[in-house]
C-alpha atoms as a PDB file:
ATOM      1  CA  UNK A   1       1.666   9.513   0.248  1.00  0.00           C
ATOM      2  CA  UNK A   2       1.975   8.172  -2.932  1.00  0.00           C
ATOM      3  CA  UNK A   3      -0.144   8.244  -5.980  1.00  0.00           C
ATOM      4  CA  UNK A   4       0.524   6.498  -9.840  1.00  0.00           C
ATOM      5  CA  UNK A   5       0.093   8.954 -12.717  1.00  0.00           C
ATOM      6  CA  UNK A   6       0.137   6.390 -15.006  1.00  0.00           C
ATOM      7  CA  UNK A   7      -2.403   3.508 -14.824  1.00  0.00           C
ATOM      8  CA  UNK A   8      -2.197   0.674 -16.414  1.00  0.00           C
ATOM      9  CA  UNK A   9      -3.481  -1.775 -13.962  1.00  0.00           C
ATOM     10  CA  UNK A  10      -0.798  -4.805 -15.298  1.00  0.00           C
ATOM     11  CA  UNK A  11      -1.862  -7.282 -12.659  1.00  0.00           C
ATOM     12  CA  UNK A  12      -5.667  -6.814 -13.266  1.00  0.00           C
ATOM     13  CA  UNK A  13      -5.069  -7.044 -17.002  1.00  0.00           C
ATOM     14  CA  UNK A  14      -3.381 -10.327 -15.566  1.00  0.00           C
ATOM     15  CA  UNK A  15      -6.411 -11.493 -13.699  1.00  0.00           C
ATOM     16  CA  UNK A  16      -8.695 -11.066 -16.834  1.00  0.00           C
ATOM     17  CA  UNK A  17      -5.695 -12.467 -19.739  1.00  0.00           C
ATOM     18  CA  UNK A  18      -6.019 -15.755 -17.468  1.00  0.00           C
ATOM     19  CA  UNK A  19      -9.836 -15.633 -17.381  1.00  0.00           C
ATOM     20  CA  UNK A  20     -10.171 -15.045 -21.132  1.00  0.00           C
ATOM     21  CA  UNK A  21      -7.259 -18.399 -21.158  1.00  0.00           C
ATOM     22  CA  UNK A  22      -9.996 -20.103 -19.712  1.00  0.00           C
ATOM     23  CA  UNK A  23      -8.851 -20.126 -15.801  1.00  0.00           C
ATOM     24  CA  UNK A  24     -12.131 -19.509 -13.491  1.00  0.00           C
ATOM     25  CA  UNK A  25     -11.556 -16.950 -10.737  1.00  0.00           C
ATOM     26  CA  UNK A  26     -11.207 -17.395  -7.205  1.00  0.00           C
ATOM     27  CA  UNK A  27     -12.367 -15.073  -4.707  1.00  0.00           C
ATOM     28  CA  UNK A  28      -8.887 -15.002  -3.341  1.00  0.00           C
ATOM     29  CA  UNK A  29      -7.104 -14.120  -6.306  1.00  0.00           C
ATOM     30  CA  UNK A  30      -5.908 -10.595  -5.844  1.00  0.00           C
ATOM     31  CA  UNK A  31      -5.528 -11.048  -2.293  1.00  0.00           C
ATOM     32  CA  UNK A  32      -2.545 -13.887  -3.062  1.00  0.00           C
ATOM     33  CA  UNK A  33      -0.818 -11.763  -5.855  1.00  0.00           C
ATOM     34  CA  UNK A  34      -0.361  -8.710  -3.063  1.00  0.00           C
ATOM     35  CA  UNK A  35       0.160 -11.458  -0.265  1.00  0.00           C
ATOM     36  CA  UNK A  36       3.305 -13.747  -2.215  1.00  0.00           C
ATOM     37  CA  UNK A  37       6.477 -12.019  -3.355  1.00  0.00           C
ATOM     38  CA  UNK A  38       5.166 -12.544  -7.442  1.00  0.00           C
ATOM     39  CA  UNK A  39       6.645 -10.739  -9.774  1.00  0.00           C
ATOM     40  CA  UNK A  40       4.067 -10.665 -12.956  1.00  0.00           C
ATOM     41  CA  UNK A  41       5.806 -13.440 -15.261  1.00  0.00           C
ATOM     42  CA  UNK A  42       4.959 -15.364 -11.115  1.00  0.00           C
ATOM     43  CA  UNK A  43       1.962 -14.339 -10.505  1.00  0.00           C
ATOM     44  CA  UNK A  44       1.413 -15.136 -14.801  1.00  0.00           C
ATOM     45  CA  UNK A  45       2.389 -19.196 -14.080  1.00  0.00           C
ATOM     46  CA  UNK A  46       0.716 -18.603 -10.652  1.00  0.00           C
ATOM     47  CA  UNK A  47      -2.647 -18.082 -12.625  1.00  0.00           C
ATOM     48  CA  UNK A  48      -1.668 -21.004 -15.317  1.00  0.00           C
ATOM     49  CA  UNK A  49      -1.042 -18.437 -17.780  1.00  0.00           C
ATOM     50  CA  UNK A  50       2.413 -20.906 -19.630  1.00  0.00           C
ATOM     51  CA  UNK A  51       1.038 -20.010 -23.111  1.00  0.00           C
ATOM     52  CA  UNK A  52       0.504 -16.275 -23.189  1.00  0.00           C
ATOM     53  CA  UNK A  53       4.085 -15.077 -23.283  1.00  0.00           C
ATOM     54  CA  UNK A  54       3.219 -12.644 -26.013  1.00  0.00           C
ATOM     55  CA  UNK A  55       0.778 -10.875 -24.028  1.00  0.00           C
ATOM     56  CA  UNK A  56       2.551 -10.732 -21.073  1.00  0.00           C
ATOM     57  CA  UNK A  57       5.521  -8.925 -22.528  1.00  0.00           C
ATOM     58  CA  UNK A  58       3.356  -5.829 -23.699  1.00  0.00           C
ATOM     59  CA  UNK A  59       1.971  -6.655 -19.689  1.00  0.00           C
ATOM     60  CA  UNK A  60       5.398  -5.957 -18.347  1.00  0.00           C
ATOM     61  CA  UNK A  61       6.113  -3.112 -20.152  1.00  0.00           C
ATOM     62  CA  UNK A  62       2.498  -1.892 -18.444  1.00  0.00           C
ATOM     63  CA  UNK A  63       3.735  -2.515 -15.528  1.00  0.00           C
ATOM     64  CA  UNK A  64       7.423  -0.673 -15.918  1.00  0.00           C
ATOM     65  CA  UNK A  65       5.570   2.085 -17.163  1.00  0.00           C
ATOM     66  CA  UNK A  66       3.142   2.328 -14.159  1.00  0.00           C
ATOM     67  CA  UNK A  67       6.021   2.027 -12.078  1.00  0.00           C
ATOM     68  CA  UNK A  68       8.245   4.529 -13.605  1.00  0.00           C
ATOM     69  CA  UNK A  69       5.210   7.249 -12.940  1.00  0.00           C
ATOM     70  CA  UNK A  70       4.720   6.438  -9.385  1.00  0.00           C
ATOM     71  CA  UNK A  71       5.333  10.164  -7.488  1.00  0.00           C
ATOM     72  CA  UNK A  72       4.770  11.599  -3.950  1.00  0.00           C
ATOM     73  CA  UNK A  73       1.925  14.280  -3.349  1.00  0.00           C
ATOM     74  CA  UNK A  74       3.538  17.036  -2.557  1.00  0.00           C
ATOM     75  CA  UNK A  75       3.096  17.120   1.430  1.00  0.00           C
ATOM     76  CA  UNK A  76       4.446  13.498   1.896  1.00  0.00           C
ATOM     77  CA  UNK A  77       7.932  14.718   2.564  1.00  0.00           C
ATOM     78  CA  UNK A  78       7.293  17.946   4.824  1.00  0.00           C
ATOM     79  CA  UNK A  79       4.835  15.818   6.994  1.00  0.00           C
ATOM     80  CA  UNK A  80       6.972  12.806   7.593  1.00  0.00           C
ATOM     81  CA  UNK A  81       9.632  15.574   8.057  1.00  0.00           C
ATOM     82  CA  UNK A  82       7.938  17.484  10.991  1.00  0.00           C
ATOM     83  CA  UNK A  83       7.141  13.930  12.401  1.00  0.00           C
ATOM     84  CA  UNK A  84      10.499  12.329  12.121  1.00  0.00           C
ATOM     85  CA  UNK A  85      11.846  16.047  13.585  1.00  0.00           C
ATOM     86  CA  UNK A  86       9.513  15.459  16.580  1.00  0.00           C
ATOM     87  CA  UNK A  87      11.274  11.813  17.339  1.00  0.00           C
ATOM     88  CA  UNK A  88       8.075  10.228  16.045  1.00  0.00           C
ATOM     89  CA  UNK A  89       8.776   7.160  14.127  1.00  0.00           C
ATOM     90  CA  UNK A  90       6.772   6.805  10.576  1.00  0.00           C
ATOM     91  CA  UNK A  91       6.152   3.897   8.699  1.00  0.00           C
ATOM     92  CA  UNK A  92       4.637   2.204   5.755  1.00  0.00           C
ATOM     93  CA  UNK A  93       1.916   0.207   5.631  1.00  0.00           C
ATOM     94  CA  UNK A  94       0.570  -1.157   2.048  1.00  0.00           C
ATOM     95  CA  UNK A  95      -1.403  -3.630   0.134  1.00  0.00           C
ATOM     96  CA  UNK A  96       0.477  -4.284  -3.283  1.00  0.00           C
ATOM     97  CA  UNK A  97       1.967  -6.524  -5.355  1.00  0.00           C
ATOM     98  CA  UNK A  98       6.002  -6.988  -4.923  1.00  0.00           C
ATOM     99  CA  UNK A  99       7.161  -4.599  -7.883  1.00  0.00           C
ATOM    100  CA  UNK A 100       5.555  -1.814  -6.702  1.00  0.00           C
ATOM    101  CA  UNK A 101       7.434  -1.473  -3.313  1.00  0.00           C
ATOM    102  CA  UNK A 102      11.017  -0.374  -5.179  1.00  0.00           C
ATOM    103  CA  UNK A 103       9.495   3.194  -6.239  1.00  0.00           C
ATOM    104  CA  UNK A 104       8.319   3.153  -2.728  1.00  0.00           C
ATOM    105  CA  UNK A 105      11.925   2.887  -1.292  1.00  0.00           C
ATOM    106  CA  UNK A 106      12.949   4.966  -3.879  1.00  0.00           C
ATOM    107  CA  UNK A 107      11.261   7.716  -2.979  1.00  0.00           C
ATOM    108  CA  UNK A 108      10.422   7.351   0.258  1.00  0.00           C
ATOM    109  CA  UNK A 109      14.419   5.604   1.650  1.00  0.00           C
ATOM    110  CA  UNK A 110      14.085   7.338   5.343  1.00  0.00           C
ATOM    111  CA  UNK A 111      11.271   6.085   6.896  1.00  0.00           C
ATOM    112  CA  UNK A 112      11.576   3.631  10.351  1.00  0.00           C
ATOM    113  CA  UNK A 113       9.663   0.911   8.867  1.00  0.00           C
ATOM    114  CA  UNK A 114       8.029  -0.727   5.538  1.00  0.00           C
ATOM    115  CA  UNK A 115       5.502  -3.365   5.878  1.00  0.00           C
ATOM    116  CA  UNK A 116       4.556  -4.976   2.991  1.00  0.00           C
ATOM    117  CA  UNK A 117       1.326  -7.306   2.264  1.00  0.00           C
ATOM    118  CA  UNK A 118       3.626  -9.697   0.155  1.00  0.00           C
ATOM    119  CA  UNK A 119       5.924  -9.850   3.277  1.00  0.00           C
ATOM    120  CA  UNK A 120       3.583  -9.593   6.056  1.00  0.00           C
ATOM    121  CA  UNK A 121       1.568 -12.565   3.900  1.00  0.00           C
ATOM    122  CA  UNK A 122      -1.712 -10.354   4.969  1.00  0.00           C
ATOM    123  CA  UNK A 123      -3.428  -7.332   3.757  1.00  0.00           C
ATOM    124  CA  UNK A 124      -5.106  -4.463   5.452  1.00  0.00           C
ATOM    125  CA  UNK A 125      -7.038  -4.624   6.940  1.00  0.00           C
ATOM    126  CA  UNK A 126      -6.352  -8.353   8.395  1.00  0.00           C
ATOM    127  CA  UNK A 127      -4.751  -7.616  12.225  1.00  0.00           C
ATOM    128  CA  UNK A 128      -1.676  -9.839  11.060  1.00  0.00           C
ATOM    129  CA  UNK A 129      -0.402  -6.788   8.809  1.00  0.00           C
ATOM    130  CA  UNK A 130      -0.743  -4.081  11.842  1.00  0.00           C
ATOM    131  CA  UNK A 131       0.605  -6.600  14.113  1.00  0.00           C
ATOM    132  CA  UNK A 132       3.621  -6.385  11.740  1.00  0.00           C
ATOM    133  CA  UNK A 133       3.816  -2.628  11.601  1.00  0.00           C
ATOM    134  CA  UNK A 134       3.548  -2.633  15.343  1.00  0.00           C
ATOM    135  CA  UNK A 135       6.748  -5.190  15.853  1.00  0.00           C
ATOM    136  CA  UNK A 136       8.896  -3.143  13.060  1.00  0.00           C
ATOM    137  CA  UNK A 137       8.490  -0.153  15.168  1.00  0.00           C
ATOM    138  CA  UNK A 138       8.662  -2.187  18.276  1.00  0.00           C
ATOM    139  CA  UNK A 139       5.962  -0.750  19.776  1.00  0.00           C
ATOM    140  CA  UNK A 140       2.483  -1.752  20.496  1.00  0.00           C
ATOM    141  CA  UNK A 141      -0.996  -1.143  18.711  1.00  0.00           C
ATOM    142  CA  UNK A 142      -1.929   1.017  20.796  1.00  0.00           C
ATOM    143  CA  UNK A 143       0.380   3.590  20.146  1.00  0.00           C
ATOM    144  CA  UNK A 144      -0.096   3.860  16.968  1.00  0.00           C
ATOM    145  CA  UNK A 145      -1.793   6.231  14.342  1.00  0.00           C
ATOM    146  CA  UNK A 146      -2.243   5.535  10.618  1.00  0.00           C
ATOM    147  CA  UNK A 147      -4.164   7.261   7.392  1.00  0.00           C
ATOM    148  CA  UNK A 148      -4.896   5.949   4.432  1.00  0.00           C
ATOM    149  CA  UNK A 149      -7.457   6.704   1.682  1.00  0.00           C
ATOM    150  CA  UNK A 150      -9.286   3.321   2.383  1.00  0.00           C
ATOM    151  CA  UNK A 151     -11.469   4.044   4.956  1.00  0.00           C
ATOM    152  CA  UNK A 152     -12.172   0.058   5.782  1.00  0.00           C
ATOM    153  CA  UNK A 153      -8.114  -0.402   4.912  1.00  0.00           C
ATOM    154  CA  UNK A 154      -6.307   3.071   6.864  1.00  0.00           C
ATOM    155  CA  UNK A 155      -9.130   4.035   9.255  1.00  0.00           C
ATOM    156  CA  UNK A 156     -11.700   1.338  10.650  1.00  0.00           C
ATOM    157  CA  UNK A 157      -9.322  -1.805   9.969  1.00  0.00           C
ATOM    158  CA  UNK A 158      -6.376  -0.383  12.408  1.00  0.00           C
ATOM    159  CA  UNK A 159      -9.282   0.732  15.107  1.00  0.00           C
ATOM    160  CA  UNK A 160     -10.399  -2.515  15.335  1.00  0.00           C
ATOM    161  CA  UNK A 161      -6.679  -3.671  15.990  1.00  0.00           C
ATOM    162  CA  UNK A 162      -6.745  -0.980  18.850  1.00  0.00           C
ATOM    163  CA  UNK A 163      -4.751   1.804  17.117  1.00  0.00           C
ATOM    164  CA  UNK A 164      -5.809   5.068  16.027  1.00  0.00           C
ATOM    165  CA  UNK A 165      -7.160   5.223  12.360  1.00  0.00           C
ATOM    166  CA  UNK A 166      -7.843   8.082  10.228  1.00  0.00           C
ATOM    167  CA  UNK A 167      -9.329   8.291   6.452  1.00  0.00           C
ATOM    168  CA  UNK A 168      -6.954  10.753   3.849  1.00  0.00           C
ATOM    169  CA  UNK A 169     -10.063  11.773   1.625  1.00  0.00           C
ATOM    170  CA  UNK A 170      -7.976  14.470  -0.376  1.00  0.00           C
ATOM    171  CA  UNK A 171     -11.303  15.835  -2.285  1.00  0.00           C
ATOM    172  CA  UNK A 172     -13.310  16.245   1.037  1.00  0.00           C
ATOM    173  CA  UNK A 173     -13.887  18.347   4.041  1.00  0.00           C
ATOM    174  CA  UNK A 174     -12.205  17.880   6.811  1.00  0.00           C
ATOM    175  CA  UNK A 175     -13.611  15.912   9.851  1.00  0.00           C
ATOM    176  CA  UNK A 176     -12.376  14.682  13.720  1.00  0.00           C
ATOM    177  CA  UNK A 177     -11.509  11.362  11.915  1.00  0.00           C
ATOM    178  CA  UNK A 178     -10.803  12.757   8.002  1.00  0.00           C
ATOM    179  CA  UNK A 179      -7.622  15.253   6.787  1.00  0.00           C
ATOM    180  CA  UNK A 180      -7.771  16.002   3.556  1.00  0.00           C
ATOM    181  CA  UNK A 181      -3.320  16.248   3.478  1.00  0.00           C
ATOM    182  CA  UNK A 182      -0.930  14.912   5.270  1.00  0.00           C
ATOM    183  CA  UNK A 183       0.630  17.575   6.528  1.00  0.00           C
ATOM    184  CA  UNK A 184      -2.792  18.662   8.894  1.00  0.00           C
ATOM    185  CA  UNK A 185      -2.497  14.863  10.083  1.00  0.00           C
ATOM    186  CA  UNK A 186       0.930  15.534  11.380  1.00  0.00           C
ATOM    187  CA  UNK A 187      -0.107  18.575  12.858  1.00  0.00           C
ATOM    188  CA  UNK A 188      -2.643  16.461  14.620  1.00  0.00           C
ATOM    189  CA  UNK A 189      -0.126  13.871  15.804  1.00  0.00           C
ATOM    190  CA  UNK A 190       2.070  16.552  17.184  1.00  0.00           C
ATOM    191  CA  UNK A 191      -0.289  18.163  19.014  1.00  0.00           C
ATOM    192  CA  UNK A 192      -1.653  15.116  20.416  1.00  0.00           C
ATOM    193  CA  UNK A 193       1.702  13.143  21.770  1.00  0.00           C
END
């Protein structure tokens, strides 16, 4: 639905400031900055990173800037549109760090549901995080369909969890399980319910 112009990869760049500060990785690192409400000066003392203010300013202006050029592809809004118009309730389901969810809401304020990985404390495509979805829309698994342009994430994650999942692979050819826009996926859903 959603794609950032502007890349600047702040919380990366954070991963690798604290690495070059001396701090080893864990294997778990980027999976607790999108699964704890951190903003990046948190997720900076999160990493031990108390002596690198300098650095992280020019991070955080990264990060505004990445924000600030967050947009929708262009068939977000008419296929949530024929959806909603249908009485079918849409949601969002994502894997990022706290900031990023207010151009989200910004741009996307209608939708019946937004489930977060730093409030569901899981990422796709752990079954906690569907589970979530699922009790937002107050519905269960089963009835539900989701894309995404992570096939393990959108499409084999959710099927696992007993939903419907579909890949969004906007560069190739359309298959029984792939759209390449949203807008054929709603067409799907409509035709199917």
């Amino acid at each position: 639905m959603l794609r950032i112009s502007a890349r600047k990869q702040p919380y990366l760049q954070l991963m690798k400031l604290a690495r070059e500060h001396g701090r080893k990785p864990l294997p778990d690192d980027a999976r607790v900055l999108m699964t704890q409400e951190l903003g990046l000066f948190a997720a900076a003392e999160w990493l031990g990173l108390h002596a690198a203010l300098p650095a992280l300013a020019g991070l955080e202006q990264d990060l505004l800037s990445e924000l600030s050029s967050v947009q929708l592809f262009p068939d977000s809004v008419p296929a949530i549109q024929m959806l909603q118009e249908a009485g079918i309730r849409v949601a969002v389901c994502s894997n990022l760090a706290a900031p990023y969810a207010i151009p989200v809401r910004l741009l996307l304020p209608n939708l019946d549901a937004y489930c977060w990985s730093f409030t569901a404390g899981a990422i796709k495509p752990e079954p906690d995080i569907y589970q979530q979805v699922a009790q937002q829309l107050d519905c269960p698994l089963s009835s539900l369909a989701m894309i995404g342009d992570t096939l393990e994430a959108d499409c084999l994650g959710p099927r696992r969890c007993g939903m419907q999942g579909f890949h969004l692979s906007r560069d190739g050819s359309p298959t029984p399980d792939t759209f390449t826009d949203l807008t054929s996926f709603a067409r799907f859903v409509l035709g199917s319910a």
